[in-house]
Protein backbone atom coordinates (compact mmCIF):
# COMPACT_ATOMS: atom_id res chain seq x y z
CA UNK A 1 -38.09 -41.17 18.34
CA UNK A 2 -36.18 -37.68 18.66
CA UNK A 3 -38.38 -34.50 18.76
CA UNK A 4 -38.19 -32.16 15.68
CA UNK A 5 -37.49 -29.54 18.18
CA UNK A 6 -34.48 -31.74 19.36
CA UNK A 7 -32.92 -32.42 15.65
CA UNK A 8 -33.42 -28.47 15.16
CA UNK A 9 -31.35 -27.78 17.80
CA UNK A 10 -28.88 -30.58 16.73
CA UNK A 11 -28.99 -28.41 13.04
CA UNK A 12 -27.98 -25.63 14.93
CA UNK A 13 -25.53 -27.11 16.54
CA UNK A 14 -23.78 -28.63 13.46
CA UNK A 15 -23.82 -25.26 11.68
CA UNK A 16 -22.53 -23.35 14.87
CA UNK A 17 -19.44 -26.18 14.71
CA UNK A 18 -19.09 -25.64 10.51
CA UNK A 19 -19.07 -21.95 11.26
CA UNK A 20 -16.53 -21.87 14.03
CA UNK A 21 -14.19 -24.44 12.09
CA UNK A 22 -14.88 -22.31 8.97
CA UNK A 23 -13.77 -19.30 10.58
CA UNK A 24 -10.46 -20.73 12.75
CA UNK A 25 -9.59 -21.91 9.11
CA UNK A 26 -9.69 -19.03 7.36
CA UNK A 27 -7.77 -17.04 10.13
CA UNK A 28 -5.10 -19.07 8.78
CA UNK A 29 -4.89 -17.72 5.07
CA UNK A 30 -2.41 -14.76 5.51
CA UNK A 31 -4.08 -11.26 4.41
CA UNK A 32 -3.03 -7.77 3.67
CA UNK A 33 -3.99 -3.84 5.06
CA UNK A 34 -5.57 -2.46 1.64
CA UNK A 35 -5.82 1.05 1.15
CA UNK A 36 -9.93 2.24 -0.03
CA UNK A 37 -8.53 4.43 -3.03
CA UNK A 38 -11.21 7.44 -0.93
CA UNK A 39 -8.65 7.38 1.82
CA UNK A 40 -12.13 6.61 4.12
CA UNK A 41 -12.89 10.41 3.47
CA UNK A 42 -16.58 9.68 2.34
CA UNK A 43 -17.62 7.49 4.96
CA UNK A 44 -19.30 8.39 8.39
CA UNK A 45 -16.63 8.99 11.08
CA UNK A 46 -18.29 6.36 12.95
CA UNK A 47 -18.31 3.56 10.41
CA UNK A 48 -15.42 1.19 10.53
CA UNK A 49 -14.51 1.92 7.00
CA UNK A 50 -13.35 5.65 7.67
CA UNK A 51 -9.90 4.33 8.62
CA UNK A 52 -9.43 4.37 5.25
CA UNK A 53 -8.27 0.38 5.77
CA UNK A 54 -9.64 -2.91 4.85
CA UNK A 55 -7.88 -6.12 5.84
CA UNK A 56 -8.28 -8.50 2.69
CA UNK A 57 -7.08 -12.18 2.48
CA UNK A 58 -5.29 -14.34 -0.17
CA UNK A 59 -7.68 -16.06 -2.37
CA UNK A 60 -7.55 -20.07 -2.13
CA UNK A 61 -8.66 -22.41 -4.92
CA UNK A 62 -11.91 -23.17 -3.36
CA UNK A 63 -12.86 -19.43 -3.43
CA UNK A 64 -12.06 -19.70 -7.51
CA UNK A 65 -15.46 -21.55 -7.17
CA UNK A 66 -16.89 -18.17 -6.63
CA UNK A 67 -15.97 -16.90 -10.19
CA UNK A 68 -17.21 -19.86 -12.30
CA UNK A 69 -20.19 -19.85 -10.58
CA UNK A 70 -23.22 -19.62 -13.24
CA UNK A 71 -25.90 -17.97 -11.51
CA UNK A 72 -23.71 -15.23 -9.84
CA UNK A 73 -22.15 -14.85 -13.62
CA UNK A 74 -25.56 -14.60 -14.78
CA UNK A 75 -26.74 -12.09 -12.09
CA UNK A 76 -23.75 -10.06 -12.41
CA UNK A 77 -22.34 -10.58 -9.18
CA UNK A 78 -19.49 -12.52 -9.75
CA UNK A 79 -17.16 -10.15 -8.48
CA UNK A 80 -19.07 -8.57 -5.44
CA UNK A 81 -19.30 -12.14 -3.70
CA UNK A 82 -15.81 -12.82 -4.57
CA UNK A 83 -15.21 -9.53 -1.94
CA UNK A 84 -17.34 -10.92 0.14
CA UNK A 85 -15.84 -14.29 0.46
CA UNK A 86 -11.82 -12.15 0.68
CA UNK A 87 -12.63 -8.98 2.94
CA UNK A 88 -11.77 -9.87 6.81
CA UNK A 89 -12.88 -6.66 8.08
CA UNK A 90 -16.12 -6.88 9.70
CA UNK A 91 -18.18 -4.57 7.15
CA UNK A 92 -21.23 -4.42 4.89
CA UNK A 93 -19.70 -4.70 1.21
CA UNK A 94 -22.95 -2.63 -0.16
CA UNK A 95 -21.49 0.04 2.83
CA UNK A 96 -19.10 0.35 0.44
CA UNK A 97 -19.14 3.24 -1.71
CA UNK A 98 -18.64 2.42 -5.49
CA UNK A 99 -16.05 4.57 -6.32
CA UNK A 100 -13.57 1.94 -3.92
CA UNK A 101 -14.76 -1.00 -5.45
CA UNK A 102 -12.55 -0.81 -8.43
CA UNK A 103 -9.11 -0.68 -5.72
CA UNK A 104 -10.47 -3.36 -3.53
CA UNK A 105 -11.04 -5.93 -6.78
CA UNK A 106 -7.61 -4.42 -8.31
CA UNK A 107 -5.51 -5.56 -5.18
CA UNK A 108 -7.81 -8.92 -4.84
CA UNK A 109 -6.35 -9.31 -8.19
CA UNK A 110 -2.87 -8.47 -7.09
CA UNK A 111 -3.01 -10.82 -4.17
CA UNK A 112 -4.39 -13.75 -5.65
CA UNK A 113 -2.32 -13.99 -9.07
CA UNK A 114 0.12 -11.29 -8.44
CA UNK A 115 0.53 -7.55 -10.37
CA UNK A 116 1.34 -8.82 -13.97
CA UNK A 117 -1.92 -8.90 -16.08
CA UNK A 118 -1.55 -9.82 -19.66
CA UNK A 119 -3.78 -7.70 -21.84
CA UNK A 120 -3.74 -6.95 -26.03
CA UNK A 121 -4.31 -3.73 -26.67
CA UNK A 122 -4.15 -2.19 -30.62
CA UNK A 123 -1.27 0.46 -31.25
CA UNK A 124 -3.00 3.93 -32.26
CA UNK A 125 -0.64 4.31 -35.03
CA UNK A 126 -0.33 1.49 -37.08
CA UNK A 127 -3.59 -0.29 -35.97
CA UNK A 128 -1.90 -3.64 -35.04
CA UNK A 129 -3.13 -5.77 -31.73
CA UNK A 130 0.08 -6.26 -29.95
CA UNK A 131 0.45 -8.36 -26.89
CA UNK A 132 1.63 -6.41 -23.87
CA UNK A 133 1.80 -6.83 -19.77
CA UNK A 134 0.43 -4.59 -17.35
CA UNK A 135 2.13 -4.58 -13.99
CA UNK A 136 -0.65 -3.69 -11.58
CA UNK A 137 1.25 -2.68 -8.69
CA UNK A 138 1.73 0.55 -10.77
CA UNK A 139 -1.55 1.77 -11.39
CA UNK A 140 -2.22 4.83 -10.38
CA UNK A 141 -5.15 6.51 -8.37
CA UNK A 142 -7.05 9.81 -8.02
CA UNK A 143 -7.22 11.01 -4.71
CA UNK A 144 -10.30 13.07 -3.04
CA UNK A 145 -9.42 16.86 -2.01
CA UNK A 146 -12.59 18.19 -0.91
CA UNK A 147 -13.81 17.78 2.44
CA UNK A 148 -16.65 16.03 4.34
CA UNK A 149 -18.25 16.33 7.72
CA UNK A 150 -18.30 13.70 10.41
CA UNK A 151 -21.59 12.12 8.26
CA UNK A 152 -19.16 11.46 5.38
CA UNK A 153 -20.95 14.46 3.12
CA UNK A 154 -20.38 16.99 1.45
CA UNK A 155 -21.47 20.65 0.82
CA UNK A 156 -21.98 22.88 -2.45
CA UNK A 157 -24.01 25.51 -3.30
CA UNK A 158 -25.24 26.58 -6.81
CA UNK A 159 -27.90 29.45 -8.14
CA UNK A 160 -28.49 30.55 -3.88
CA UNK A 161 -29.66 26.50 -3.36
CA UNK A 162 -27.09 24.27 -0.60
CA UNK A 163 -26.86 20.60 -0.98
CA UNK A 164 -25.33 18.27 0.48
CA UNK A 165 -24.36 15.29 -1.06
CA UNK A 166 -22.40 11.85 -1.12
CA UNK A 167 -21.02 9.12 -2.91
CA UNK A 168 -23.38 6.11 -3.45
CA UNK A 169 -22.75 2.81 -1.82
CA UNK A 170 -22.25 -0.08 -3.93
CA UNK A 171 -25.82 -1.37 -3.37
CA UNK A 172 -27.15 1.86 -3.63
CA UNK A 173 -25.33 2.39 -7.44
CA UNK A 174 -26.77 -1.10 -8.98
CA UNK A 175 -30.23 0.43 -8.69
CA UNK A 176 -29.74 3.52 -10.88
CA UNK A 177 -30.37 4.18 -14.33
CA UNK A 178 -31.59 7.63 -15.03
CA UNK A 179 -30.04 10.98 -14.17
CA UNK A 180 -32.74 11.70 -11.57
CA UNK A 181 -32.13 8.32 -10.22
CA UNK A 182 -28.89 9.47 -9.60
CA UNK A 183 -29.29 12.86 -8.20
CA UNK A 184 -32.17 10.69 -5.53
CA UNK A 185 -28.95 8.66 -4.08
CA UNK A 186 -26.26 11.47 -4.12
CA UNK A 187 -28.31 14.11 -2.81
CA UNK A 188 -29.53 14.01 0.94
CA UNK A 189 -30.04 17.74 1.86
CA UNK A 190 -31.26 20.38 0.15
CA UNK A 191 -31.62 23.73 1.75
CA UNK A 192 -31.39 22.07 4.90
CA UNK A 193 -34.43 19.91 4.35
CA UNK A 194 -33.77 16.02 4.30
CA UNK A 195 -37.08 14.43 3.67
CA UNK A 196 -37.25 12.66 0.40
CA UNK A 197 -39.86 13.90 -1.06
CA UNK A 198 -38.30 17.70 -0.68
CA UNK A 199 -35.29 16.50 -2.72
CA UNK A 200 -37.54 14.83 -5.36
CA UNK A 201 -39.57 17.85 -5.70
CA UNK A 202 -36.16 19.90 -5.85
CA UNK A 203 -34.73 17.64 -8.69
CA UNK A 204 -38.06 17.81 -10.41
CA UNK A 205 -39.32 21.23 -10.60
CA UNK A 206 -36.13 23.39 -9.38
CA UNK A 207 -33.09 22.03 -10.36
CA UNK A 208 -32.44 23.39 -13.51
CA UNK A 209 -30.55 21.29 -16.16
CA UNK A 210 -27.68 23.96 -16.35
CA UNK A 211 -26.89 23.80 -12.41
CA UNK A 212 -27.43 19.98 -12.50
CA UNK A 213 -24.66 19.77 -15.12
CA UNK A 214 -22.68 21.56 -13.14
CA UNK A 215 -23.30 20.07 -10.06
CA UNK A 216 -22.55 16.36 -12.04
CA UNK A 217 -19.01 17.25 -13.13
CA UNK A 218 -18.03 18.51 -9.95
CA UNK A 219 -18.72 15.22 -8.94
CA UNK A 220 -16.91 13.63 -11.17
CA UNK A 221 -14.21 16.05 -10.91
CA UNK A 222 -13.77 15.27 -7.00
CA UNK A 223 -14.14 11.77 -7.27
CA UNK A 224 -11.38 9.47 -6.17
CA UNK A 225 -11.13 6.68 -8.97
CA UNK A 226 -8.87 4.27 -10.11
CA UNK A 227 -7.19 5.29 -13.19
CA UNK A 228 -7.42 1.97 -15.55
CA UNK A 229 -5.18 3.11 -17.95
CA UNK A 230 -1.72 2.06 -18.56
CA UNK A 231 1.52 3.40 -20.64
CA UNK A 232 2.56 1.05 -23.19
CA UNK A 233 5.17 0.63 -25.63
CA UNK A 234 4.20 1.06 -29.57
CA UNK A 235 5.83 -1.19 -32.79
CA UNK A 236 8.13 1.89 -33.50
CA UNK A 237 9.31 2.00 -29.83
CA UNK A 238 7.32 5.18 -29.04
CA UNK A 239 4.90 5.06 -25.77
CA UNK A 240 0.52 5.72 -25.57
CA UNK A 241 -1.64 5.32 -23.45
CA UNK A 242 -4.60 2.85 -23.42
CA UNK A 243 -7.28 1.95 -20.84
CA UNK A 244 -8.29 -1.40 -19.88
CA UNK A 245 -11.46 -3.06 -18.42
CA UNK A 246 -11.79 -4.80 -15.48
CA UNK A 247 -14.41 -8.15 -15.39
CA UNK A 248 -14.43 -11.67 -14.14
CA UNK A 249 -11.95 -12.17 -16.72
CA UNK A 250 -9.72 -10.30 -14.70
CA UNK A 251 -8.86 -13.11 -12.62
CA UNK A 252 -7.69 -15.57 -15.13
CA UNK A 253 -4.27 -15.62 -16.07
């Protein structure tokens, strides 16, 4: 009668085999350099992802398992395993900040069906829903001109206080949902103090609303984004502008 120590081992073995085949296979699938749409200007210049360039892989039809998979549809994660499963690189996807997330599903999307993306969108003008194709390949990006330091932050000082701040990491992001919540995961200095509870107490009882306004839409005005909007053609021939969403129906053509 084997040992249960010696059919443990034999588990081990079997999964070390399913791993290596797993992973010879997938070297196999060709991928493509993708661009993070921060350039790798927010990230530590020691983490891999400060390149600025993530190798992603073709999708296969097993991975479409991924996206009709009920309990990740029903946590909401549909589309952070589906990275997961496609990035090669040898990163943390909640390393990631958020604000890339949107590029890396957008040329998933790209790679696995190709750019066109059928959407219907409703004409401003004479209120009609009209069929019309989005050619991915063309959408644009916002690109990040202010500058970090080799921790991937960044500096600004408002009414005589300095913080330094940077842009949450996708794990980071799914746990906010007030303002102050916010302000707790962007900020990590403040007047050269970086212990927690200094930054709470700042938020709490010195950051007025005014300056944390301010400090908010510069934010927003510095981050890099994907710009889901597109330039369509109206009934009459003339051309607006209309944004789309991007979801797990996304991937199905």
């Amino acid at each position: 009668m084997a040992k249960h120590t010696d059919r443990y081992q034999n588990d081990n073995l079997i999964n070390l085999a399913k791993n290596k085949y797993e992973e010879k296979n997938r070297g196999t699938i060709p991928s493509e350099i993708i661009t993070l749409t921060s350039e790798g200007k927010i990230y530590p210049h020691s983490s891999p992802l400060a390149s600025g360039k993530i190798e992603m892989r073709y999708m296969t039809a097993y991975d479409e398992d991924i996206l009709t998979n009920s309990s990740y549809v029903k946590e909401g994660i549909v589309l952070d395993k589906l990275l997961e499963s496609l990035i090669i690189t040898d990163i943390n996807l909640d390393d990631i900040a958020q604000v890339d997330k949107d590029g890396l599903i957008l040329n998933a999307r790209i790679l696995s069906y190709g750019a066109e993306y059928p959407v219907v969108v409703t004409d401003p003008k004479s209120g009609k829903k009209l069929d019309q194709t989005i050619d991915l390949s063309k959408i644009k990006t916002k690109t990040i001109d202010i500058q970090s330091d080799e921790k991937g932050e960044f500096e600004y000082t408002i009414s005589k206080h300095t913080i330094k701040f940077k842009f949450p990491t996708n794990s980071q992001s799914q746990t906010v949902s007030t303002i102050s919540e916010y302000l707790e995961q962007t900020i990590v200095e403040v007047n050269t103090s970086r212990d927690i509870n200094d930054i709470k107490h700042f938020i709490r009882y010195e950051f007025l609303a005014k300056d944390s306004k301010e400090f908010q839409k510069y934010i927003i005005d510095n981050t890099p984004m994907v710009l889901l909007e597109y330039e369509f053609v109206g009934e009459d021939g003339g051309a607006f502008t209309a944004g789309f969403q991007v979801g797990t129906n996304f991937f199905w053509i």
